[in-house]
Protein backbone atom coordinates (compact mmCIF):
# COMPACT_ATOMS: atom_id res chain seq x y z
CA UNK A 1 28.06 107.01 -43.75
CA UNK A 2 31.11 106.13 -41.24
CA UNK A 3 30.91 104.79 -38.26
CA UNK A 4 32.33 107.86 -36.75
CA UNK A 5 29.76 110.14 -38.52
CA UNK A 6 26.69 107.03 -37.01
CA UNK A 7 28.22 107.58 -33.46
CA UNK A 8 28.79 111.10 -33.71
CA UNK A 9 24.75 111.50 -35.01
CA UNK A 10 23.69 109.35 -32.76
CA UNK A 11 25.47 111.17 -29.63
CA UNK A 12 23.89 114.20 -31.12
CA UNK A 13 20.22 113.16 -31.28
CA UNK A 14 20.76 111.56 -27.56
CA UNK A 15 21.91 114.59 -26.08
CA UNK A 16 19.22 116.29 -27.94
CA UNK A 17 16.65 114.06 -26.46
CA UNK A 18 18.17 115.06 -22.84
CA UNK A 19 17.93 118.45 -23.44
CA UNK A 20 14.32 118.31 -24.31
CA UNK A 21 13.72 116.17 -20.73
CA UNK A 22 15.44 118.35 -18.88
CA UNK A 23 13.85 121.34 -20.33
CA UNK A 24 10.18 119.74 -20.12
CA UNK A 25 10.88 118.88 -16.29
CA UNK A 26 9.98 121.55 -13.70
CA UNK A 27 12.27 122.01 -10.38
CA UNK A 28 10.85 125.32 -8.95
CA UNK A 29 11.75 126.76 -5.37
CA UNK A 30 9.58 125.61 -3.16
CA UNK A 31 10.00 123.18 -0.59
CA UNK A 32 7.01 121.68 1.47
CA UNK A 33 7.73 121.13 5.94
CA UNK A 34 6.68 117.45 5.17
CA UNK A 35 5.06 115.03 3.11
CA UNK A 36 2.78 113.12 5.42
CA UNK A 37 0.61 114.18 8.43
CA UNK A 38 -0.37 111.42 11.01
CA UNK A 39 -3.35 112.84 12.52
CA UNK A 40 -3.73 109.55 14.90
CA UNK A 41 -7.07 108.58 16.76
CA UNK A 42 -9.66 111.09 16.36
CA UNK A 43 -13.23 110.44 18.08
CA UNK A 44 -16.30 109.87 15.77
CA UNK A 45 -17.45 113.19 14.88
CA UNK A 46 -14.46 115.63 15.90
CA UNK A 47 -12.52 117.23 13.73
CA UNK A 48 -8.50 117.08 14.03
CA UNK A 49 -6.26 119.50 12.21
CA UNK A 50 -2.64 119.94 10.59
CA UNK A 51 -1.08 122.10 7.62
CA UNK A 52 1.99 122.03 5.31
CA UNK A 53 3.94 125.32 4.86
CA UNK A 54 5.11 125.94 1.53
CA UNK A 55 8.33 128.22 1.47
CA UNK A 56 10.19 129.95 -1.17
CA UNK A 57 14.01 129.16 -1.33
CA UNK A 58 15.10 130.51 -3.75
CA UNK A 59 16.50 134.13 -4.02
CA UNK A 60 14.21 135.75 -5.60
CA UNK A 61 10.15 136.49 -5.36
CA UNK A 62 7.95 133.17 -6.65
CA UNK A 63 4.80 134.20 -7.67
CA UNK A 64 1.85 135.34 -8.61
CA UNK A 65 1.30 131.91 -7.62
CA UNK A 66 -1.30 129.16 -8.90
CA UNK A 67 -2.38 126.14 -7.22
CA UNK A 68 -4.14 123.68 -9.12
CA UNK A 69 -5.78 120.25 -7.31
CA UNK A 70 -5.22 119.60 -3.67
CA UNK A 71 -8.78 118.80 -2.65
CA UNK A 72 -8.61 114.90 -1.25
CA UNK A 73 -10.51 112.64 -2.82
CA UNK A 74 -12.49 111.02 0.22
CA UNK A 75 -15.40 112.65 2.45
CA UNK A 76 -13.01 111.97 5.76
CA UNK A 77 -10.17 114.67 4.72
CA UNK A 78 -11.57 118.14 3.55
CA UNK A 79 -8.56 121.05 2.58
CA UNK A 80 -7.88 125.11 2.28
CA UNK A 81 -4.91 127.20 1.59
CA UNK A 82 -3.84 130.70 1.43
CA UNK A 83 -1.30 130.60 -1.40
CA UNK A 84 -3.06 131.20 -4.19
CA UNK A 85 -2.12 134.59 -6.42
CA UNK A 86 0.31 135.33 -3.51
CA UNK A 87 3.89 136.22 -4.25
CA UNK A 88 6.36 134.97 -1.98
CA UNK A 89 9.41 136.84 -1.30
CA UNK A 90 12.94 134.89 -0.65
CA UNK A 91 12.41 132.81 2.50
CA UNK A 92 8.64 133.62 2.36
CA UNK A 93 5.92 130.78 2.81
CA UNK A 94 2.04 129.97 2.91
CA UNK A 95 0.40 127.06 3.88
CA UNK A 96 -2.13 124.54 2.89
CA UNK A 97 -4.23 123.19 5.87
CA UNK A 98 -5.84 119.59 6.25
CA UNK A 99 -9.20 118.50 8.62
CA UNK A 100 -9.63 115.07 9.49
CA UNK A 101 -13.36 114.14 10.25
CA UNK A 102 -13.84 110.94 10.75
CA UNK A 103 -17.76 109.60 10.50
CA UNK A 104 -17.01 105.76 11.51
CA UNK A 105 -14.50 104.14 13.72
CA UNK A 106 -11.64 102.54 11.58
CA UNK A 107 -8.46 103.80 9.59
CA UNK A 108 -8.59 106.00 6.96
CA UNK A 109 -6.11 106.96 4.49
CA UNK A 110 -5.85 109.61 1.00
CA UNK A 111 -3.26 111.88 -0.55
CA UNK A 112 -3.38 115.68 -1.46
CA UNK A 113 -1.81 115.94 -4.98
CA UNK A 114 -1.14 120.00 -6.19
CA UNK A 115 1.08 121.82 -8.95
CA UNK A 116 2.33 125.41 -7.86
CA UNK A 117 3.15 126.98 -10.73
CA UNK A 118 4.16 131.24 -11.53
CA UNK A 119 1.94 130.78 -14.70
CA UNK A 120 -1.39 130.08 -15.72
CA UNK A 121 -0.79 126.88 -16.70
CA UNK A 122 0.00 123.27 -14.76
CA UNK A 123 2.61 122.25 -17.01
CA UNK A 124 4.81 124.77 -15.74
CA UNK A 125 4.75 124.29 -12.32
CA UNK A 126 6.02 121.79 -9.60
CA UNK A 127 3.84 118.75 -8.55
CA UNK A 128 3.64 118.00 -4.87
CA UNK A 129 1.99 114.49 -3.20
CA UNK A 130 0.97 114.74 0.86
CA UNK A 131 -0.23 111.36 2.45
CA UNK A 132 -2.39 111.80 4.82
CA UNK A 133 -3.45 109.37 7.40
CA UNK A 134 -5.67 108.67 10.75
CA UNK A 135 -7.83 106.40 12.53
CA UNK A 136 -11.49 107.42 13.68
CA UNK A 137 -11.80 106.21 17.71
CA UNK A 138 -15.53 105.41 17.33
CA UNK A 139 -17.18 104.75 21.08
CA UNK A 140 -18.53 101.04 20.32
CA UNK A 141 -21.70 99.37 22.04
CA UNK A 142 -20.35 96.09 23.52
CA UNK A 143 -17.92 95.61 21.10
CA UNK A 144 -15.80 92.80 23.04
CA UNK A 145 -18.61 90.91 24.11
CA UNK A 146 -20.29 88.07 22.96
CA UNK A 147 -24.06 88.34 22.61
CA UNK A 148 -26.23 86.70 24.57
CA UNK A 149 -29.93 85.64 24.51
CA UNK A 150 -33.01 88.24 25.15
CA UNK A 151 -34.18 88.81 28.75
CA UNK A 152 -37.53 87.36 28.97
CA UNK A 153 -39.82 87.94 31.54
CA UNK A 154 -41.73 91.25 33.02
CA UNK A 155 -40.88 93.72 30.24
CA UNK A 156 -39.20 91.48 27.40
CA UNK A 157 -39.86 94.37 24.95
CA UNK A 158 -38.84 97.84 25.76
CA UNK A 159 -41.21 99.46 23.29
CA UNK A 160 -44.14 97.65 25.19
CA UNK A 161 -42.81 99.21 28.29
CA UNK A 162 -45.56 101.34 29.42
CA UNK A 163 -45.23 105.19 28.43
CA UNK A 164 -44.12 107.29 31.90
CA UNK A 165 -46.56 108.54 33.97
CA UNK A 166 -49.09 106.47 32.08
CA UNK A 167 -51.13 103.93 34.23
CA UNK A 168 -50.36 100.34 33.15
CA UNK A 169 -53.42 97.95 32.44
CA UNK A 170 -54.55 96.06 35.41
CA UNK A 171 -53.64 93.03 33.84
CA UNK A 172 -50.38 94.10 33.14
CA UNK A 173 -47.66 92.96 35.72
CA UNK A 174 -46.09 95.51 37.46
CA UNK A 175 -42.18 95.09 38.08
CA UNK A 176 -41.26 94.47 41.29
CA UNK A 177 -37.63 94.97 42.93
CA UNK A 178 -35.42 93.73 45.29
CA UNK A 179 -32.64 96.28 45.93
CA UNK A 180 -32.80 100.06 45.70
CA UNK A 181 -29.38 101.58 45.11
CA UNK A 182 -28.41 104.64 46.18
CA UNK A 183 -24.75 107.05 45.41
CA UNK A 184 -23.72 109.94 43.67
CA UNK A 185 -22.91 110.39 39.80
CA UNK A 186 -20.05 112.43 39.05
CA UNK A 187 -20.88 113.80 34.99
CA UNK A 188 -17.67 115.26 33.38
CA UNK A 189 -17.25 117.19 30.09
CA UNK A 190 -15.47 119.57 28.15
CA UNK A 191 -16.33 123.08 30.29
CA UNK A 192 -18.39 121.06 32.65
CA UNK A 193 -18.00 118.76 36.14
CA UNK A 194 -20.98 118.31 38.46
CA UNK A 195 -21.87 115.88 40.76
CA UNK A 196 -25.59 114.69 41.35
CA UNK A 197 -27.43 112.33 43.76
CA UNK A 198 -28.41 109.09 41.52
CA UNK A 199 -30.82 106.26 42.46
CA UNK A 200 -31.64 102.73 41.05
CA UNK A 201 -34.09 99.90 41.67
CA UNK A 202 -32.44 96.74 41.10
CA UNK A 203 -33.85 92.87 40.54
CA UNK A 204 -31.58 90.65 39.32
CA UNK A 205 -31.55 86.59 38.66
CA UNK A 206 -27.51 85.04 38.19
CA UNK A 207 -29.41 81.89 36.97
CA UNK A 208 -31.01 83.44 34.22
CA UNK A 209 -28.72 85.76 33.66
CA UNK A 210 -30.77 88.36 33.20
CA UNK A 211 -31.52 91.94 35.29
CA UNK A 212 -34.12 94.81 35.35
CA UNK A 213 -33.53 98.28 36.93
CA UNK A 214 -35.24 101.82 37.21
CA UNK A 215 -33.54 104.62 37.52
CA UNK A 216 -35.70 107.67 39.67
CA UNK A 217 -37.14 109.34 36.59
CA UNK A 218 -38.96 105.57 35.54
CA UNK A 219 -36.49 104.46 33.05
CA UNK A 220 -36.34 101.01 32.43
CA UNK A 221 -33.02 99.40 32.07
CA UNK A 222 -33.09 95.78 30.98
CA UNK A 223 -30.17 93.39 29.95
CA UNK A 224 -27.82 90.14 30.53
CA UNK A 225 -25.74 89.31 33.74
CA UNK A 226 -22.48 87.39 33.36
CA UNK A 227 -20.57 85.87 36.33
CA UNK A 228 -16.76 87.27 36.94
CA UNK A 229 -14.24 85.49 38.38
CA UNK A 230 -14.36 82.01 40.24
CA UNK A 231 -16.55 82.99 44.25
CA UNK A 232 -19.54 83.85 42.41
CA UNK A 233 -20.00 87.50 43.61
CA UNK A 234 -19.15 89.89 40.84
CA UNK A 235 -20.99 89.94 37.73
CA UNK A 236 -20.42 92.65 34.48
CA UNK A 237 -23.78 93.50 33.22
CA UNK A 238 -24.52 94.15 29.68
CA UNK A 239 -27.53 96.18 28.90
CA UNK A 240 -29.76 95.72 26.08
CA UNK A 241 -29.37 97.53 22.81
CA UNK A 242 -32.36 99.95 23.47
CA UNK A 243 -31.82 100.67 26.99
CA UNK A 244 -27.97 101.48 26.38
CA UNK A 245 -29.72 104.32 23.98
CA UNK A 246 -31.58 105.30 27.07
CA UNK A 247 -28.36 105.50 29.49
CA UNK A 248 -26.83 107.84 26.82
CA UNK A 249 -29.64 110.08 26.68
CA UNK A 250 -29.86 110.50 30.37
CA UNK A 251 -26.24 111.34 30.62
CA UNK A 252 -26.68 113.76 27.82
CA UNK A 253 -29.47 115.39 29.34
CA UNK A 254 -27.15 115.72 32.53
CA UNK A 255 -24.24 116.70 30.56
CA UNK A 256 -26.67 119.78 29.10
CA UNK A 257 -28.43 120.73 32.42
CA UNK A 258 -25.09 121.37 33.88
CA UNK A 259 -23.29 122.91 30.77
CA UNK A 260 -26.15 125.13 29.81
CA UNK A 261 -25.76 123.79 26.13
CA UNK A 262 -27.66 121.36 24.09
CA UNK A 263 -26.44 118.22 23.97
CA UNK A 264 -27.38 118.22 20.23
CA UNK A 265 -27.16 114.22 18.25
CA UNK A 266 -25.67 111.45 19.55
CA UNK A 267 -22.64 110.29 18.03
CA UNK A 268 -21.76 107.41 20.63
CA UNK A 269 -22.38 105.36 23.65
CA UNK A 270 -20.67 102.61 25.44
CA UNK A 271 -21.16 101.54 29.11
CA UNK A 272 -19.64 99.67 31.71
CA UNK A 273 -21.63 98.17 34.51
CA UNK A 274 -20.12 95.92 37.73
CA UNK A 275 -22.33 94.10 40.35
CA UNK A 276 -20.77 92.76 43.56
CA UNK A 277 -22.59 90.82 45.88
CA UNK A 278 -21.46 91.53 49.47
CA UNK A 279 -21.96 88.47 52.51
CA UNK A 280 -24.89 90.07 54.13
CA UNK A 281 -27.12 90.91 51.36
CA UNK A 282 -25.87 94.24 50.43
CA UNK A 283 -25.12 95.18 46.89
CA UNK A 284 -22.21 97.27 45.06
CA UNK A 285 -22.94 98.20 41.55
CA UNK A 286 -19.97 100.62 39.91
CA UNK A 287 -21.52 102.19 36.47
CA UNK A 288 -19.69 103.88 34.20
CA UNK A 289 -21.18 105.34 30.65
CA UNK A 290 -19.13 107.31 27.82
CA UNK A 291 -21.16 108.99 25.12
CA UNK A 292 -20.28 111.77 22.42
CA UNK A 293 -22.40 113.99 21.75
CA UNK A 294 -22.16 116.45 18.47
CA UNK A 295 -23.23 119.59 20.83
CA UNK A 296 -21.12 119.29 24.06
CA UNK A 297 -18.41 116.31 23.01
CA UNK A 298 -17.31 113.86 25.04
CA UNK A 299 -19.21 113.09 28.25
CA UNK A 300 -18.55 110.87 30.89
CA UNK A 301 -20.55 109.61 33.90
CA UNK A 302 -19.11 107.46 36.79
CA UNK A 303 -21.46 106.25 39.85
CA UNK A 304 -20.28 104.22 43.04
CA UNK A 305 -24.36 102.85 44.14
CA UNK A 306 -24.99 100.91 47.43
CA UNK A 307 -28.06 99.14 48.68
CA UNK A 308 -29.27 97.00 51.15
CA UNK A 309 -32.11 94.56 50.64
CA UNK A 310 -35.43 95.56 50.30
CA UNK A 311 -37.56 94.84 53.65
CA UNK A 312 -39.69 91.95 53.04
């Protein structure tokens, strides 16, 4: 064989070899509005939502269409669509829609992978990849705080805190307190705003670091008490792990009193709590507490207290 009639075969079987590439790959008429949907923060138990719209540019009908895959792989990212056996006209569309539901705080990312094709079968039709992406906003419990040791004294141990309305033991010690607080909580929510007179008994020792309150209703509130600033008269307080649970479900059960809804599980808490000493005695506590609730949302409390001392 020449080397003409080598080149000349061998330009044939590499043009045949194109020809079969080209004919395997698909390049159909749809186009997709994008190819990545930020969904951004998204609290703890909400759902946030987004679609892609699929459109048909060609000039003629696409269609009967089928959609194979799509579903994303991960619990966080759940899919639908409405394209399936629909035919779309010239310029027509149809769209495949997204949820992001976060169940932890933290970033979260997956991909939506799907063939459209006019024929029964996936090798005929065009692949498509959409990244999706967010971050779940989770309400933390004293998450930029370091933790500090147990209160001990009067009630050390919530769960030995005497049931309410039950009489304590007479050799039990019975709390005593040297401010009693007094303001108005302001409770907002999605559909709901009230505000509501809001009392607290108040002992507290900066040496120790350590506090104990009572709200009106005999809740016990118990936690740590760190010094702010340099004069010595403002101090954040940090309540314990079980007692934050007990702030949340108050404000809850606020929250659903004024909504008319139930409150339903909670998702999250967090609370902020400032003390400030004033020169004559008198106290200033600011309390704020966030929780999310999978029945009303989002709640929010915010109370401005004031006290005097006790009379001795």
């Amino acid at each position: 064989m020449t080397r003409q009639r080598i080149a000349t075969a061998v330009a044939a079987s590499l043009l045949l070899s194109l020809t079969s590439a080209a004919a395997r790959a698909v390049d159909g008429p749809i186009a997709v509005s994008t190819t990545h949907i930020d969904f951004g923060q998204v609290s703890v138990g909400s759902t946030s939502s987004g679609s892609v719209t699929l459109t048909n540019t060609g000039g003629s009908p696409f269609g009967p269409i089928n959609m194979f895959g799509g579903a994303p792989p991960t619990a966080e990212y759940g899919a639908s669509q409405n394209c399936q056996g629909q035919t779309l006209p010239a310029g027509g569309s149809c769209n495949v829609n997204y949820d992001f539901m976060p169940g932890a705080g933290g970033a979260f990312q997956d991909s939506s992978n799907f063939t459209i094709s006019e024929t029964g079968s996936q090798a005929d039709g065009e692949d498509f990849s959409i990244l999706l992406t967010g971050t779940g906003r989770s309400l933390c419990l004293r998450c930029d705080v370091a933790v500090f040791p147990p209160l001990t004294g009067i009630i050390a141990n919530p769960d030995e805190t005497p049931d309410r309305g039950e009489t304590p033991d007479p050799g039990e010690t019975t709390p005593t307190f040297d401010h009693e607080l007094t303001g108005t909580a302001k409770v907002k929510g999605k559909g709901l705003k009230t505000s509501q007179p809001y009392t607290l008994q108040l002992s507290f020792d900066p040496a120790a670091g350590t506090f104990l309150a009572m709200a009106a209703d005999g809740a016990v509130y118990t936690g740590n008490l760190v010094a702010k600033g340099k004069r010595g008269d403002k101090f954040r307080l940090f309540l314990d792990d079980a007692t934050e649970g007990a702030l949340a479900a108050d404000v809850a059960g606020r929250a659903a009193i004024a909504s008319g809804r139930a409150a339903g599980a909670l998702l999250g808490e967090t609370s902020k709590l400032t003390l400030k000493l004033g020169r004559n005695g008198e106290v200033a506590l600011r309390l704020k507490s966030e929780v999310l609730t999978s029945g009303i949302g989002e709640v929010v409390l915010k109370a401005n207290l004031t006290s005097t001392p006790a009379a001795q």
